[in-house]
N, C-alpha and C. Protein backbone atom coordinates (compact mmCIF):
# COMPACT_ATOMS: atom_id res chain seq x y z
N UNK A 1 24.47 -103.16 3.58
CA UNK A 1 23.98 -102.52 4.78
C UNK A 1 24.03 -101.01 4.53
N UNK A 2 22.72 -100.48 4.48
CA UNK A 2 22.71 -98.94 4.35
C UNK A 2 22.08 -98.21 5.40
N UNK A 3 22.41 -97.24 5.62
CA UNK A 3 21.52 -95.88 6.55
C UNK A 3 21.12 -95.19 5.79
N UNK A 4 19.94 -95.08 6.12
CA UNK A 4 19.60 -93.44 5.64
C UNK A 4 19.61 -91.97 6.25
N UNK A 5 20.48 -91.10 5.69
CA UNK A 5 19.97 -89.60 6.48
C UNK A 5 20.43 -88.68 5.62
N UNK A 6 19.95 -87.14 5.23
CA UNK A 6 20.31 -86.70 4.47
C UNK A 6 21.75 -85.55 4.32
N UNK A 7 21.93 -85.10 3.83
CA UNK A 7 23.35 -84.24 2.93
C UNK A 7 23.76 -84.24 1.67
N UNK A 8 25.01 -83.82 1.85
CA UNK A 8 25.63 -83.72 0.64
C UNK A 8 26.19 -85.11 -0.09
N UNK A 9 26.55 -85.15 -1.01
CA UNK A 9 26.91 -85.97 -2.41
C UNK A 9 28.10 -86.02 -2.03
N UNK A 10 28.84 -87.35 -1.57
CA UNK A 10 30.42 -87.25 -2.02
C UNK A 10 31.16 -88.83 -2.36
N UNK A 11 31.97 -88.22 -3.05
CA UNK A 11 32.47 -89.97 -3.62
C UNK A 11 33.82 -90.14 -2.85
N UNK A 12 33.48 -90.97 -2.20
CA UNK A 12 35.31 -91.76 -1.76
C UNK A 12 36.00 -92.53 -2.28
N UNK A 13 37.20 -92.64 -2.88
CA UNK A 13 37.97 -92.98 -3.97
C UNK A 13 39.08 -93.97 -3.21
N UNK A 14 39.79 -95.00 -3.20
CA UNK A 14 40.29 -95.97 -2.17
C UNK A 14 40.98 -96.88 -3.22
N UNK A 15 42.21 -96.65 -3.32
CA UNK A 15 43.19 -97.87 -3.89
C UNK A 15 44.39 -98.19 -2.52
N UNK A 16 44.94 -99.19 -3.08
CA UNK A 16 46.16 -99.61 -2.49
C UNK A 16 46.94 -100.28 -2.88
N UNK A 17 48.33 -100.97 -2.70
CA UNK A 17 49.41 -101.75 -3.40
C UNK A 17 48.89 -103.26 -3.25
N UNK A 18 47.98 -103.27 -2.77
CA UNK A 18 47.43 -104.83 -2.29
C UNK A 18 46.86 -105.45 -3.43
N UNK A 19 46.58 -106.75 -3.61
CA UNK A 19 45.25 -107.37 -4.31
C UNK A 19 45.54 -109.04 -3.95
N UNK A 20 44.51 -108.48 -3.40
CA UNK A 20 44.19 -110.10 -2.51
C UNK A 20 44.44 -110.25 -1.13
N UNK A 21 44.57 -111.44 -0.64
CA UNK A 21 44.60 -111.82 1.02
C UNK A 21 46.27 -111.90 1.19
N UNK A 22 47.04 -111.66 0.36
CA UNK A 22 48.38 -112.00 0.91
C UNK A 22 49.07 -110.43 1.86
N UNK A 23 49.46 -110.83 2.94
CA UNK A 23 50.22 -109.88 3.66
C UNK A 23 51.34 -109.51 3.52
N UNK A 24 51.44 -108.03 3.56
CA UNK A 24 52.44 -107.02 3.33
C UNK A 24 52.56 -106.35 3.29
N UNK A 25 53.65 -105.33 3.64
CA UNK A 25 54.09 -103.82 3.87
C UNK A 25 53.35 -103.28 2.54
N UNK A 26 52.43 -102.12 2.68
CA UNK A 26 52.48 -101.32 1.85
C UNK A 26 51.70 -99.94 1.55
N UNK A 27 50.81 -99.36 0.94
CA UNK A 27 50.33 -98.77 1.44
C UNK A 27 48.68 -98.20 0.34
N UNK A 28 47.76 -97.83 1.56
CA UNK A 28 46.71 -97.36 0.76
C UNK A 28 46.03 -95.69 0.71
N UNK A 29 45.81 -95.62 -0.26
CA UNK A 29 45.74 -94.15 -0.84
C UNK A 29 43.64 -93.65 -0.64
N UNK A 30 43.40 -92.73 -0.17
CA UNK A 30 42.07 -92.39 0.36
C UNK A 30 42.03 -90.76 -0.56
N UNK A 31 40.60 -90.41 -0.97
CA UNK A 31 40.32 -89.60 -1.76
C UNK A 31 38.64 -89.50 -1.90
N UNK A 32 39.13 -88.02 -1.10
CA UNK A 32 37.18 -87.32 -0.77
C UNK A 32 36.91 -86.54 -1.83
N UNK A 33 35.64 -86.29 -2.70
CA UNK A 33 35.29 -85.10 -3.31
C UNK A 33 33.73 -85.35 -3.26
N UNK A 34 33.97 -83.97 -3.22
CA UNK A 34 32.26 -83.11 -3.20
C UNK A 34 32.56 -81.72 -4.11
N UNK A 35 31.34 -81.30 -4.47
CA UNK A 35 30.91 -80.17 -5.23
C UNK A 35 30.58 -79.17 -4.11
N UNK A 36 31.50 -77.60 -4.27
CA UNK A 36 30.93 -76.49 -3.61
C UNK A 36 30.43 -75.70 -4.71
N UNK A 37 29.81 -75.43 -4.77
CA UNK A 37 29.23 -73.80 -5.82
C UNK A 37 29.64 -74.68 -7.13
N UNK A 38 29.33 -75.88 -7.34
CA UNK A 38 29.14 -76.45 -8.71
C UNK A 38 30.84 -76.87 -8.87
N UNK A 39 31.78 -76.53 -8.70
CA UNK A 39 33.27 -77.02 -8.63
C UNK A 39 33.51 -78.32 -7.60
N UNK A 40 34.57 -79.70 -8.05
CA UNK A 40 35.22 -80.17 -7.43
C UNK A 40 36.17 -80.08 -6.75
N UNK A 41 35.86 -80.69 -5.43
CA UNK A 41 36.68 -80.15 -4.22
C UNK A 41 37.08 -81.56 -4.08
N UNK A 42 38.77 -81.75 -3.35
CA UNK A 42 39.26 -83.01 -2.97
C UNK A 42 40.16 -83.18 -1.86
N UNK A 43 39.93 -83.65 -1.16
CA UNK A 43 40.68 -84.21 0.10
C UNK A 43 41.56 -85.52 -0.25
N UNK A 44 42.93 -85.67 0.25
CA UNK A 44 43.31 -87.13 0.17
C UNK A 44 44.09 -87.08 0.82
N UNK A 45 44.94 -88.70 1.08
CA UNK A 45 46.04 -89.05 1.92
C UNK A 45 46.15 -90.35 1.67
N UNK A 46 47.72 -90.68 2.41
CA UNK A 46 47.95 -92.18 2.07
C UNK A 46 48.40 -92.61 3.30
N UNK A 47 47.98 -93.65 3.53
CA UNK A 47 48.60 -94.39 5.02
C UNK A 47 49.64 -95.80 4.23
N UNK A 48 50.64 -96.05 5.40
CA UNK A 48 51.66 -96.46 4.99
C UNK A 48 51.52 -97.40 6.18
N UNK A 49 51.02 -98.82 5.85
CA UNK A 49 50.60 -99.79 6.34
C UNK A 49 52.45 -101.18 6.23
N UNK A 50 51.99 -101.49 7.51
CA UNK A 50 53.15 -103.09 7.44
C UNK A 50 52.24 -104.18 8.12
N UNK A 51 52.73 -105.56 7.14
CA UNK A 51 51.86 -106.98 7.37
C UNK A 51 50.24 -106.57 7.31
N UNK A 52 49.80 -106.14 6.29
CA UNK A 52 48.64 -105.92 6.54
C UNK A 52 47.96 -106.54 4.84
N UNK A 53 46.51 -106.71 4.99
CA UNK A 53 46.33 -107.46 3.63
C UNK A 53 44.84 -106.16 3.00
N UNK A 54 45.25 -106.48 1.82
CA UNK A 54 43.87 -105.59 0.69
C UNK A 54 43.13 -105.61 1.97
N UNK A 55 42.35 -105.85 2.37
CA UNK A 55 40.78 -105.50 2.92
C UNK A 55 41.17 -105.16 4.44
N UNK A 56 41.97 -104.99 5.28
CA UNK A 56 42.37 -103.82 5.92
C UNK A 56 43.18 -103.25 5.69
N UNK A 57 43.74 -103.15 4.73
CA UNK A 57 44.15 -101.56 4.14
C UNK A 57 42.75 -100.65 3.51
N UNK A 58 41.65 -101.52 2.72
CA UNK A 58 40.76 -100.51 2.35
C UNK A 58 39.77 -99.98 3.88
N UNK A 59 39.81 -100.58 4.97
CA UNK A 59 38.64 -100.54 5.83
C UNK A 59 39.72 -99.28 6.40
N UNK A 60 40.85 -99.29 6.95
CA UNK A 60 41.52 -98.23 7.44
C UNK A 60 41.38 -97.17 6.65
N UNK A 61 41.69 -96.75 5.12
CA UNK A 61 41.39 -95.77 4.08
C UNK A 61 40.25 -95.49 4.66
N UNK A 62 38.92 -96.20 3.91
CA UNK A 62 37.57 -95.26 4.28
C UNK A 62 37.18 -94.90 5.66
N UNK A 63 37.79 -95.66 6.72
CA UNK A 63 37.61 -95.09 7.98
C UNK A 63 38.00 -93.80 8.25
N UNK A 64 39.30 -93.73 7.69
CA UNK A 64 39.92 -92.27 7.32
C UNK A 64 39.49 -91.06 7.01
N UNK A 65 38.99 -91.72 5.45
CA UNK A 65 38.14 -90.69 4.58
C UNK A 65 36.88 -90.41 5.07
N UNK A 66 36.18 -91.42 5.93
CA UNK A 66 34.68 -91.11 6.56
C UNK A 66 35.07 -89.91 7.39
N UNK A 67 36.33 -90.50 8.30
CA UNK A 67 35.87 -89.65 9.44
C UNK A 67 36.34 -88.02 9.38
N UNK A 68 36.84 -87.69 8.25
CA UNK A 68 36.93 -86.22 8.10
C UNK A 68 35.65 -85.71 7.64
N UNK A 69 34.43 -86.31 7.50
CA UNK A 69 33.17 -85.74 7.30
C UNK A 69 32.52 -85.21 8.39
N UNK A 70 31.96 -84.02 8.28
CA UNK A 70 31.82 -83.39 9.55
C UNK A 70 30.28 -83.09 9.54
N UNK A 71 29.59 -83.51 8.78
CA UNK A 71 28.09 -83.83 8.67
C UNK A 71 27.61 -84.61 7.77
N UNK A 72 26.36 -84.93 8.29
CA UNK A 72 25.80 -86.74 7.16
C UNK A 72 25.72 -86.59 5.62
N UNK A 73 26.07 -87.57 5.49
CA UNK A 73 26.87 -87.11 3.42
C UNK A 73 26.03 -88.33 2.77
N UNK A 74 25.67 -88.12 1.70
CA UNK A 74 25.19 -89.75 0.66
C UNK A 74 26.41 -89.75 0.26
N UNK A 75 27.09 -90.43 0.40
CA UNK A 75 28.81 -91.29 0.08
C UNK A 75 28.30 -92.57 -0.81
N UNK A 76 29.23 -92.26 -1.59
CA UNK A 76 29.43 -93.12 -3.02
C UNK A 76 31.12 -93.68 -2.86
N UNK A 77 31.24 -94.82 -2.44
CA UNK A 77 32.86 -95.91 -1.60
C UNK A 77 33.27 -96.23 -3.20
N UNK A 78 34.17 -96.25 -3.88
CA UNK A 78 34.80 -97.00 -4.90
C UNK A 78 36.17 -97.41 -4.61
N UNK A 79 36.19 -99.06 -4.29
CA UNK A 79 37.09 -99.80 -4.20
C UNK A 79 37.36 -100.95 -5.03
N UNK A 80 38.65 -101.12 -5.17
CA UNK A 80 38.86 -102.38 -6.19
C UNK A 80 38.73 -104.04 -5.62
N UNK A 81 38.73 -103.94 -4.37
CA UNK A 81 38.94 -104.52 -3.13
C UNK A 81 37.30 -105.34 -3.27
N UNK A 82 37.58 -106.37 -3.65
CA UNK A 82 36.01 -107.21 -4.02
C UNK A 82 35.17 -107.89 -2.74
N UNK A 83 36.25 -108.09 -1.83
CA UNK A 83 36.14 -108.63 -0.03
C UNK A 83 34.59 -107.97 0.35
N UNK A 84 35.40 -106.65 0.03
CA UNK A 84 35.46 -105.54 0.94
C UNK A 84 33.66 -105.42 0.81
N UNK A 85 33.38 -104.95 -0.49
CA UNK A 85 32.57 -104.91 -1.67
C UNK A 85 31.01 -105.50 -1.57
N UNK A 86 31.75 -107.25 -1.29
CA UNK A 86 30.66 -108.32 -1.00
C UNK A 86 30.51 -108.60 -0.03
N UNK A 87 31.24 -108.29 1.04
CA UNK A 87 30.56 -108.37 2.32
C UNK A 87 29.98 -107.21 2.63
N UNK A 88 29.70 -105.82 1.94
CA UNK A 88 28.83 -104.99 2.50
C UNK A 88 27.52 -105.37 1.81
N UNK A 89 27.55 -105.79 0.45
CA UNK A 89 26.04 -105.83 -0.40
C UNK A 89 25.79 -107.02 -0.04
N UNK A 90 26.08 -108.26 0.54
CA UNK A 90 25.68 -109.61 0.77
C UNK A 90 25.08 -109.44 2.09
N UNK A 91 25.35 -108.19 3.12
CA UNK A 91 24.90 -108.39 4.22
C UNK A 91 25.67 -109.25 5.24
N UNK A 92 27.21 -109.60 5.03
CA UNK A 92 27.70 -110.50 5.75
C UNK A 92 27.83 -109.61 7.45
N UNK A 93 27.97 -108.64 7.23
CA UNK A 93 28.27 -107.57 8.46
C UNK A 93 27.03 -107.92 9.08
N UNK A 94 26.46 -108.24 8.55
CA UNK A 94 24.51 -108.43 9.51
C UNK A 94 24.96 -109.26 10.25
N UNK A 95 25.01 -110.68 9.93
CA UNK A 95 25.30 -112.07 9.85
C UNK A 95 26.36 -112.23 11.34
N UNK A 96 27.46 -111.27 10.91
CA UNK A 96 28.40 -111.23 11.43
C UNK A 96 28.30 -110.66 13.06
N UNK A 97 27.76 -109.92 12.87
CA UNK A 97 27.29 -109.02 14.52
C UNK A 97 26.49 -110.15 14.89
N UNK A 98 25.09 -110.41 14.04
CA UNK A 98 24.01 -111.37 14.90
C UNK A 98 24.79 -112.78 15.81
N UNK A 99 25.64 -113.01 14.69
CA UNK A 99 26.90 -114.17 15.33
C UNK A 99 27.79 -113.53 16.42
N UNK A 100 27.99 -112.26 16.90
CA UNK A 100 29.50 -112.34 17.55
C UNK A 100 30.32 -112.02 17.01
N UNK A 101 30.08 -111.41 15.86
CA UNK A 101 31.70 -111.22 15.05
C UNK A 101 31.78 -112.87 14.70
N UNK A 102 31.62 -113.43 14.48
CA UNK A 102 32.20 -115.03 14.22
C UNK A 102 31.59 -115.19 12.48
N UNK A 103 32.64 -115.70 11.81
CA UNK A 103 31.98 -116.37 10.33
C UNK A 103 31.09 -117.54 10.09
N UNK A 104 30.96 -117.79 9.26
CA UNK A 104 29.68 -118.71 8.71
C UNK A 104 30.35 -120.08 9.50
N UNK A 105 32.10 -119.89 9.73
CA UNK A 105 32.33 -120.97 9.89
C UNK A 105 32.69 -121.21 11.67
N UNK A 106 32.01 -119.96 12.22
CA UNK A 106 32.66 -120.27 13.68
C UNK A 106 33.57 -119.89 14.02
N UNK A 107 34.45 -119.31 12.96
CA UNK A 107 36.08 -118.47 13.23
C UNK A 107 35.72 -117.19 13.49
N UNK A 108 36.52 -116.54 14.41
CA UNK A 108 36.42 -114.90 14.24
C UNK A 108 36.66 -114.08 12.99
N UNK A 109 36.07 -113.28 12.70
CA UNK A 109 35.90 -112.34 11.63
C UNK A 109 37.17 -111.52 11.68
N UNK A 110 38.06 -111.40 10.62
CA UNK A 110 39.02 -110.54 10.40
C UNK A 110 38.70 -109.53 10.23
N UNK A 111 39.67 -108.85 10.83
CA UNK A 111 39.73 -107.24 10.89
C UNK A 111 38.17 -106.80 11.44
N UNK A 112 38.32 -107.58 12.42
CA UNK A 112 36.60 -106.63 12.92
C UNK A 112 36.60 -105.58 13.85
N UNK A 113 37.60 -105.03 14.70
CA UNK A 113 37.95 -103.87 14.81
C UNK A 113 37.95 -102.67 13.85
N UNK A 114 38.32 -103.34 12.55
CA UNK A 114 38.26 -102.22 11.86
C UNK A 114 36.63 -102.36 11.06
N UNK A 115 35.72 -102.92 11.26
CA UNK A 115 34.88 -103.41 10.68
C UNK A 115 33.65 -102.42 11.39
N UNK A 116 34.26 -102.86 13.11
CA UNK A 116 33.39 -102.17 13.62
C UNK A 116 33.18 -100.46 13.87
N UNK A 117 34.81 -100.11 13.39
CA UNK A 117 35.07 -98.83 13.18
C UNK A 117 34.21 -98.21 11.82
N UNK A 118 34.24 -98.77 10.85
CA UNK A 118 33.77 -98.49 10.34
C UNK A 118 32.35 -98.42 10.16
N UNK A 119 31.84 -99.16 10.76
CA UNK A 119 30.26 -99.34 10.82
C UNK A 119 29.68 -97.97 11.28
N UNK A 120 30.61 -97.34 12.58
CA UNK A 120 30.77 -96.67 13.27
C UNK A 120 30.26 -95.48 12.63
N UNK A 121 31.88 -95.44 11.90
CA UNK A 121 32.44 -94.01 11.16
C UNK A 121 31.03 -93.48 10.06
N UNK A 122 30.17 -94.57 9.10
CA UNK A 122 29.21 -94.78 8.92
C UNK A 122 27.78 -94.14 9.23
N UNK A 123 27.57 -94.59 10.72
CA UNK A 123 26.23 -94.37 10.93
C UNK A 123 25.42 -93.12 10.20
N UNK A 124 26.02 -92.02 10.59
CA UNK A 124 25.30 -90.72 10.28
C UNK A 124 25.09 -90.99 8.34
N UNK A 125 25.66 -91.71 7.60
CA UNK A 125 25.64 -91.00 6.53
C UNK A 125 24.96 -92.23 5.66
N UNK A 126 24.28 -92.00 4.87
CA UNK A 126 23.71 -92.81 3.41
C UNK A 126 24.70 -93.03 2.56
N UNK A 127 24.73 -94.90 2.85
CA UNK A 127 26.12 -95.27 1.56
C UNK A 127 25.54 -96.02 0.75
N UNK A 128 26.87 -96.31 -0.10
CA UNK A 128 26.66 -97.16 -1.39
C UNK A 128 28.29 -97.56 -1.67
N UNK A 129 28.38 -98.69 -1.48
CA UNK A 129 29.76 -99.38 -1.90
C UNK A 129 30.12 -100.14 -3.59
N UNK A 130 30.92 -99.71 -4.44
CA UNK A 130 31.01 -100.11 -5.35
C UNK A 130 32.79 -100.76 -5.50
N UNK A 131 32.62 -101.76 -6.44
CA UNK A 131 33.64 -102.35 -7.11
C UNK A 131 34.21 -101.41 -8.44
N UNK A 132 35.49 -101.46 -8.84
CA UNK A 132 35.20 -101.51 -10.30
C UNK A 132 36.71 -100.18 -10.26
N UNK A 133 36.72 -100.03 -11.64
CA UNK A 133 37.75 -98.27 -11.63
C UNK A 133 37.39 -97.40 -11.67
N UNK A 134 37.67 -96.26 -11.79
CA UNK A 134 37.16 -95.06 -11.51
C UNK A 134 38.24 -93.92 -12.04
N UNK A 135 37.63 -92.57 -12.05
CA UNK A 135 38.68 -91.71 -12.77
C UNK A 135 39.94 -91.13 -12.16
N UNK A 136 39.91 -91.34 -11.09
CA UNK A 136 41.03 -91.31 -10.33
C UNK A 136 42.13 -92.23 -9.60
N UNK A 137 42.27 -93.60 -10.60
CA UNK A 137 42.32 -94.58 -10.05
C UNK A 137 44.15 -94.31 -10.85
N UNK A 138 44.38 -93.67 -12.03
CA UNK A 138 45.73 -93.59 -12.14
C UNK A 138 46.61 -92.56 -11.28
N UNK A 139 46.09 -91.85 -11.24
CA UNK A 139 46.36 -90.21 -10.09
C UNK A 139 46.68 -90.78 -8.99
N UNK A 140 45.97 -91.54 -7.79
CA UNK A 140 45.97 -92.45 -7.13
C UNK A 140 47.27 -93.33 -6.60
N UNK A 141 47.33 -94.37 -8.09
CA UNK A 141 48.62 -95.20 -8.23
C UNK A 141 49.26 -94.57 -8.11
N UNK A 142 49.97 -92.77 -9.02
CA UNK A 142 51.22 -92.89 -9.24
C UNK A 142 51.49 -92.16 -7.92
N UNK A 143 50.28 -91.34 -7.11
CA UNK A 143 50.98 -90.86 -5.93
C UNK A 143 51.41 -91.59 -4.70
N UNK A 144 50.93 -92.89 -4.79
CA UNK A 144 51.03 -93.89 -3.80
C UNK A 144 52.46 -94.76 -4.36
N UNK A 145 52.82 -94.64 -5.59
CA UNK A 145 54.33 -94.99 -5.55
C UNK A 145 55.03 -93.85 -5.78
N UNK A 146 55.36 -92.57 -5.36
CA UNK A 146 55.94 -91.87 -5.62
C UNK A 146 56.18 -91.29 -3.77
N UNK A 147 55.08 -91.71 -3.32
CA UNK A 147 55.32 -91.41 -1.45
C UNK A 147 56.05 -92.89 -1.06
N UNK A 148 55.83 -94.28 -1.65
CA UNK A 148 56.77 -95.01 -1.29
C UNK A 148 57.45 -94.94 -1.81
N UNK A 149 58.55 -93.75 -2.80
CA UNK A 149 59.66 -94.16 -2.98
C UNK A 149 60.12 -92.77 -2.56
N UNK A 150 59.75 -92.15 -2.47
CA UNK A 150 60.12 -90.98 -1.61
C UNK A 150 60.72 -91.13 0.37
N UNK A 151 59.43 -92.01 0.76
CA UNK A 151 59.54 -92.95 2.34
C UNK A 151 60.52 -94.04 2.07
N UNK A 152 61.24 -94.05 1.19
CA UNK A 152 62.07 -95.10 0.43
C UNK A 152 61.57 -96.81 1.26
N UNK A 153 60.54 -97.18 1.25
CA UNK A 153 59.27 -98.14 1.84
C UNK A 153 59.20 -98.83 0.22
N UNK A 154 59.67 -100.22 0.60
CA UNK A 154 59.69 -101.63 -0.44
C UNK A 154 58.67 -101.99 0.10
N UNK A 155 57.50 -102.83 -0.68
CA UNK A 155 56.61 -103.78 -0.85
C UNK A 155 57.13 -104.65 -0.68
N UNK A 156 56.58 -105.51 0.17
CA UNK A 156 57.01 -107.25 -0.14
C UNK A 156 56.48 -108.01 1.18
N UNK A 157 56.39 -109.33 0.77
CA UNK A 157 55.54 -110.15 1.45
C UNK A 157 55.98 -110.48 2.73
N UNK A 158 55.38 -110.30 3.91
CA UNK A 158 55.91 -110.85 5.45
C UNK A 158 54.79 -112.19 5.70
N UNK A 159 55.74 -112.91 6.60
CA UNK A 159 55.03 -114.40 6.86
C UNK A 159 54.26 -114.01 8.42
């Protein structure tokens, strides 16, 4: 699902302690850059999430990182988060509104609060969501365990 409108170039950068659907304390790391006068410029932060799973920890990040944009941007999303990923290029978010928020299977759609926030956070700007690593993906890690051990904040699984 894309918009079109025009601006500036910027890549949003999005890890977290998560991988996969299992729930737990932990936390995800958000990272803006754009070019001023030909130099990289970077914004970031980490939110420090409990019982929460990979794919709302990444929808809270880029909601984050969207919404410090203060005019319409072509945004370039890089997440490791594959959920996240294939339900924007499959069009499930289409699917999903035309239904009610409800899945293929009649269940409510997880995290669609944050789904719809984001759709939101969105509108004004031309995206593109990608999978995969990226060059800031170690920078990332080590500051996201170095603020949980600083918040002295353990990982681990809640039922």
């Amino acid at each position: 699902m894309e918009n079109v409108s025009k601006g500036y170039d910027v890549n949003i950068y999005i890890e977290t302690t998560w991988k996969g659907p299992a729930r737990k304390d932990g936390a995800a790391a958000w990272l803006v850059e754009y070019k001023r006068n030909g130099e990289p410029i970077t914004r970031e932060g980490i939110l420090i999430l409990e019982n929460a799973t990979e794919s709302r920890a990444v929808l809270e990040a880029v909601n984050t990182a969207v919404n410090i944009l203060t005019k319409p941007c072509r945004l370039l999303i890089r997440t490791r988060c594959e959920n996240i990923v294939y339900s924007v290029k499959n069009n499930w978010i289409g699917h999903w509104i035309a239904d009610g928020w409800r899945s293929a299977k009649g269940k409510p759609v997880r995290n669609a609060d944050q789904w719809r926030e984001m759709l939101k956070a969105l509108e004004k700007h031309t995206y593109t969501i990608e999978a995969g690593p990226h060059e800031y993906q170690s920078y990332m890690q080590d500051k996201i365990a170095r603020i949980l051990k600083k918040e002295n904040v353990k990982e681990h699984h809640t039922k």
